[in-house]
Protein backbone atom coordinates (compact mmCIF):
# COMPACT_ATOMS: atom_id res chain seq x y z
CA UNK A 1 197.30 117.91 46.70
CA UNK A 2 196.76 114.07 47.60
CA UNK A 3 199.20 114.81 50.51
CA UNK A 4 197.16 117.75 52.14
CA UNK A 5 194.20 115.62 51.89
CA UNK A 6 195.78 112.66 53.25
CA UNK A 7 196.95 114.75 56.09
CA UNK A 8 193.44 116.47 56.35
CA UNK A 9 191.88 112.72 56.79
CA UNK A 10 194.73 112.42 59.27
CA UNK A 11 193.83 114.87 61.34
CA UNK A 12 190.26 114.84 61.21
CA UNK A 13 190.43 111.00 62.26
CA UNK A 14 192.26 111.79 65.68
CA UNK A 15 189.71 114.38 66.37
CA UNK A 16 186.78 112.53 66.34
CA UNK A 17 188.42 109.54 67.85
CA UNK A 18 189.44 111.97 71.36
CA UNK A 19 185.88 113.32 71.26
CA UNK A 20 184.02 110.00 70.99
CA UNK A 21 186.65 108.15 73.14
CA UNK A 22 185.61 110.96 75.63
CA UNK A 23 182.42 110.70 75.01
CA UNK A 24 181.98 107.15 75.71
CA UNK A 25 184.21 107.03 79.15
CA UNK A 26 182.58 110.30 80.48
CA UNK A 27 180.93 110.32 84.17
CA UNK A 28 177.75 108.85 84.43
CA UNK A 29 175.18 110.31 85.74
CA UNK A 30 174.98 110.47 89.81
CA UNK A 31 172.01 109.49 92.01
CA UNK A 32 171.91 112.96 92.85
CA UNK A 33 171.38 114.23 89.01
CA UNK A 34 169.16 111.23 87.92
CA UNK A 35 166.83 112.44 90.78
CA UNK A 36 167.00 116.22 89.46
CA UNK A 37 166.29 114.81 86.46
CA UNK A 38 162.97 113.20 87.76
CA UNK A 39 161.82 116.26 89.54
CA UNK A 40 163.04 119.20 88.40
CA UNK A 41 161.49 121.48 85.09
CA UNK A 42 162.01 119.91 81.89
CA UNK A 43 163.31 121.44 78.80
CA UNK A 44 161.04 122.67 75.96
CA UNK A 45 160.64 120.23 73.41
CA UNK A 46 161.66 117.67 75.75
CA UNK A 47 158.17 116.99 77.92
CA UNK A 48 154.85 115.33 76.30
CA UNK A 49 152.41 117.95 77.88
CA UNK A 50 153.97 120.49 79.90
CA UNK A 51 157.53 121.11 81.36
CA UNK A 52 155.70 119.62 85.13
CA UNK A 53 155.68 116.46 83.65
CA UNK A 54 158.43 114.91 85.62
CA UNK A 55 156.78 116.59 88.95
CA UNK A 56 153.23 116.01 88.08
CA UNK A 57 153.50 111.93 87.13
CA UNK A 58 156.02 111.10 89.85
CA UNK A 59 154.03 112.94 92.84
CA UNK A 60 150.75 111.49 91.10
CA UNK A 61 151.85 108.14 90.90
CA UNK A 62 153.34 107.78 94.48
CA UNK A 63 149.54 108.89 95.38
CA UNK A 64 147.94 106.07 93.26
CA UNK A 65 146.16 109.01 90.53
CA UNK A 66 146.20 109.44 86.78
CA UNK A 67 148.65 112.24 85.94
CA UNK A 68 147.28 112.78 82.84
CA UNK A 69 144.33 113.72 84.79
CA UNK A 70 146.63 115.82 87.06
CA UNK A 71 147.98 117.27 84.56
CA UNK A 72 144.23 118.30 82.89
CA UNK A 73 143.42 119.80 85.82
CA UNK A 74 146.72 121.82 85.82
CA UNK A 75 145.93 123.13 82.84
CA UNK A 76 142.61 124.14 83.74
CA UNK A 77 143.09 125.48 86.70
CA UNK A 78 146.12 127.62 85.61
CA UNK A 79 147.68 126.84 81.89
CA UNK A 80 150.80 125.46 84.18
CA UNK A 81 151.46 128.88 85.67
CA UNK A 82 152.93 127.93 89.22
CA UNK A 83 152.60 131.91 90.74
CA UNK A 84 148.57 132.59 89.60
CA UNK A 85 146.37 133.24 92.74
CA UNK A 86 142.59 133.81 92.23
CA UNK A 87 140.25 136.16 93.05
CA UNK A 88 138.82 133.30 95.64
CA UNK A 89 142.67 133.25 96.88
CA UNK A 90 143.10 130.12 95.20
CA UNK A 91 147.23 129.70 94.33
CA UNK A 92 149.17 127.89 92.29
CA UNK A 93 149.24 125.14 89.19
CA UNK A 94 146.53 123.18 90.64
CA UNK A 95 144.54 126.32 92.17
CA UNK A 96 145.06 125.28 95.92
CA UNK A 97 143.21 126.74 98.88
CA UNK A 98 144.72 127.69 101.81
CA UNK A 99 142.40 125.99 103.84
CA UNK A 100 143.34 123.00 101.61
CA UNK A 101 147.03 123.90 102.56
CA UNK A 102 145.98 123.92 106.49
CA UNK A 103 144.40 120.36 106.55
CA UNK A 104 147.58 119.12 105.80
CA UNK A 105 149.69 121.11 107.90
CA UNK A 106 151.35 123.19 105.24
CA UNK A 107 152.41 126.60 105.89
CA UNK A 108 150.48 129.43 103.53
CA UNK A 109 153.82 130.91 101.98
CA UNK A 110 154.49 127.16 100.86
CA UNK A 111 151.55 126.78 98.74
CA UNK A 112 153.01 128.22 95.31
CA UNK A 113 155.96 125.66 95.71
CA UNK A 114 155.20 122.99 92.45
CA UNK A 115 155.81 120.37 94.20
CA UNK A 116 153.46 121.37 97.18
CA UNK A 117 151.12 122.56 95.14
CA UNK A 118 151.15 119.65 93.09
CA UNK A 119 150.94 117.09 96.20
CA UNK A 120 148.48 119.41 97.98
CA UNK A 121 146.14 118.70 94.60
CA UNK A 122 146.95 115.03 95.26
CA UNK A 123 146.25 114.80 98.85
CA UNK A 124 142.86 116.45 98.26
CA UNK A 125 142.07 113.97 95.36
CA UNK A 126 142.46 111.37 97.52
CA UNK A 127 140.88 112.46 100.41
CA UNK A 128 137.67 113.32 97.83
CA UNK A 129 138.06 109.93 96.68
CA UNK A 130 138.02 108.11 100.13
CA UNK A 131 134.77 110.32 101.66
CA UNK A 132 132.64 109.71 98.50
CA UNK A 133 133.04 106.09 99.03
CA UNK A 134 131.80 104.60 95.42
CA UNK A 135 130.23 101.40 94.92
CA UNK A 136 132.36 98.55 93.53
CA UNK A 137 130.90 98.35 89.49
CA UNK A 138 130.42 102.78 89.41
CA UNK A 139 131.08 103.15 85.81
CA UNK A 140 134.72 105.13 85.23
CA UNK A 141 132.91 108.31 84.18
CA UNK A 142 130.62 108.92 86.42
CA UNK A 143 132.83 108.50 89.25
CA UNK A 144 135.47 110.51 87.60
CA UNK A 145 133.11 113.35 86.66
CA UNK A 146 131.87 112.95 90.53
CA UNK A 147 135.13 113.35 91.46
CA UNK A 148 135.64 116.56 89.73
CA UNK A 149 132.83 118.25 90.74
CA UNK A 150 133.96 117.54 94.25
CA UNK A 151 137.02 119.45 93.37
CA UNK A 152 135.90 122.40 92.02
CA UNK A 153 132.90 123.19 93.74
CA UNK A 154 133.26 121.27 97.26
CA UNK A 155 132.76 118.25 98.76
CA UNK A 156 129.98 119.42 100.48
CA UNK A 157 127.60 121.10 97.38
CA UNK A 158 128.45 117.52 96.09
CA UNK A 159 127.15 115.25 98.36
CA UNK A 160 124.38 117.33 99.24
CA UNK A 161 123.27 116.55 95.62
CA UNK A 162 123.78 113.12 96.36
CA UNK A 163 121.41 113.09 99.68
CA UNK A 164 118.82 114.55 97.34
CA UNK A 165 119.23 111.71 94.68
CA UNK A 166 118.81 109.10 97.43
CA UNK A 167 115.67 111.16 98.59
CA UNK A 168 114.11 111.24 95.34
CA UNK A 169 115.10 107.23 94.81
CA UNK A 170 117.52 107.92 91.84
CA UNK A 171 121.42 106.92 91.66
CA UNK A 172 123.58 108.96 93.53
CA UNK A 173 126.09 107.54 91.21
CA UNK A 174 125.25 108.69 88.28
CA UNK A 175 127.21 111.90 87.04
CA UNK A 176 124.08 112.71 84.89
CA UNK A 177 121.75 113.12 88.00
CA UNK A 178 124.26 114.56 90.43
CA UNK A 179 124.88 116.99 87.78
CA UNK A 180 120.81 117.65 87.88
CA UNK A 181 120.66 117.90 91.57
CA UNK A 182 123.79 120.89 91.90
CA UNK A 183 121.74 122.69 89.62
CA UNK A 184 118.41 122.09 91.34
CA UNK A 185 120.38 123.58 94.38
CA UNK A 186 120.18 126.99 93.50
CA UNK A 187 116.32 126.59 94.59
CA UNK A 188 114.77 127.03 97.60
CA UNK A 189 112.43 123.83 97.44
CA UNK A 190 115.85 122.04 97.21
CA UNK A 191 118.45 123.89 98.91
CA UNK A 192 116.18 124.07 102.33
CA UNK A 193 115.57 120.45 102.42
CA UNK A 194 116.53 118.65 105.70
CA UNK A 195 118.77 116.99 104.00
CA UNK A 196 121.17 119.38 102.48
CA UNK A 197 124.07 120.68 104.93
CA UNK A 198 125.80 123.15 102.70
CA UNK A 199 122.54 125.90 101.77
CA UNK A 200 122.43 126.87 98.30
CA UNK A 201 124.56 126.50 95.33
CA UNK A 202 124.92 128.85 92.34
CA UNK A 203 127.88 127.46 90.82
CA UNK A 204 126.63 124.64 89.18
CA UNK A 205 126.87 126.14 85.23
CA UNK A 206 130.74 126.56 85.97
CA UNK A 207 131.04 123.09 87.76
CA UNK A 208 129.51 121.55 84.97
CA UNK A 209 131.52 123.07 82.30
CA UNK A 210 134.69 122.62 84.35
CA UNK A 211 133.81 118.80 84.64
CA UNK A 212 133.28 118.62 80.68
CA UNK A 213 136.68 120.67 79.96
CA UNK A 214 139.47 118.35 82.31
CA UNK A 215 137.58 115.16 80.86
CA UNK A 216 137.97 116.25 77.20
CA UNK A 217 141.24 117.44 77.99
CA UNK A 218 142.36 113.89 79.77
CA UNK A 219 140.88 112.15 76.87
CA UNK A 220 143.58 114.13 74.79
CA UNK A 221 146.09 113.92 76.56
CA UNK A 222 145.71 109.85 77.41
CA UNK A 223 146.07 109.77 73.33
CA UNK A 224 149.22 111.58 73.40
CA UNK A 225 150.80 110.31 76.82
CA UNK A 226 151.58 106.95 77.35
CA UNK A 227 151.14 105.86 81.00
């Protein structure tokens, strides 16, 4: 009996040594893999918010944006589901147009792609960013809410609420009363002002509430996402 178990130690002592010896001295990874690694779909279980993690930080950060923002709007505009076109012909994770798509010379049938979709969402953020031209000391929320609202409902609808702020001598910085101007929009003593460019707007119920949602949702996720 104490041989067999002797020999049974034996045995089971070679084993493990081969497998961790191989272990140990295997092939590291290549370039090639580590970068498949950072772009490519990750694993369930093995991703902090969704299995774009890897795409959405490393094509947000090369752009300068939040991806935990990115990634609130992803889930917004699509619950991470990369082949969803709207009704308004809107495609993709991030709910791309393909006018959006044309401004930056990127063929239609390209727009479902992740990673285009993904950078097309980035592009636009920063071009948002750069026309609505914020005053240094804009508190964080209000230009992020601003922000938003210029990406769901239009650049346009958005700074046509601003005009009317400056009109009416209130801050056209202030989320709270260009919020109160895209809903003032939907009237004709507003909308046909000389100073609106973009006619009426019905949307604003939606833009609000879309506004409210990624921002609660970023909030979340900032707690559960390092950066």
């Amino acid at each position: 009996m104490l041989k067999k178990t002797v020999l049974t130690f034996a045995f089971l002592t070679i084993l493990t040594t081969f497998y961790g010896f191989n272990a140990q001295f295997s092939a590291p990874a290549t370039d090639d893999a580590l970068a498949e690694m950072h772009h490519s779909l990750l694993p369930e279980g093995s991703y902090v918010i969704s299995a774009y993690d890897n795409l959405i930080r490393n094509i947000s950060e090369e752009e300068g944006h939040d991806w935990r923002l990115m990634s609130a709007i992803a889930y917004h505009e699509s619950r991470f589901t990369p082949d969803i076109t709207s009704r308004s012909g809107a495609r993709g994770l991030m709910q791309i147009m393909p006018s959006v798509a044309r401004q930056f010379d990127v063929p239609a049938a390209e727009i479902t792609d992740p990673r285009t979709n993904i950078w097309l969402a980035n592009k636009l953020m920063s071009k948002i960013m750069s026309s609505l031209r914020f005053p240094e000391g804009t508190p964080e929320k209000d230009r992020m809410s601003i922000i938003l609202a210029s990406y769901n409902s239009g650049i346009g609808h958005v700074n046509d609420a601003r005009r009317l702020a400056r009109l009416n001598g209130e801050n056209p910085n202030s989320w709270e009363v260009v919020a109160r101007y895209l809903t003032l929009k939907a009237e004709p003593e507003f909308y046909e002002n000389e100073v609106v460019r973009c006619g009426r707007f019905t949307g604003s119920r939606q833009t609000l509430a879309y506004v409210n949602d990624v921002i609660g949702r970023y909030d979340r996720y900032c707690r559960i996402a390092g950066r």
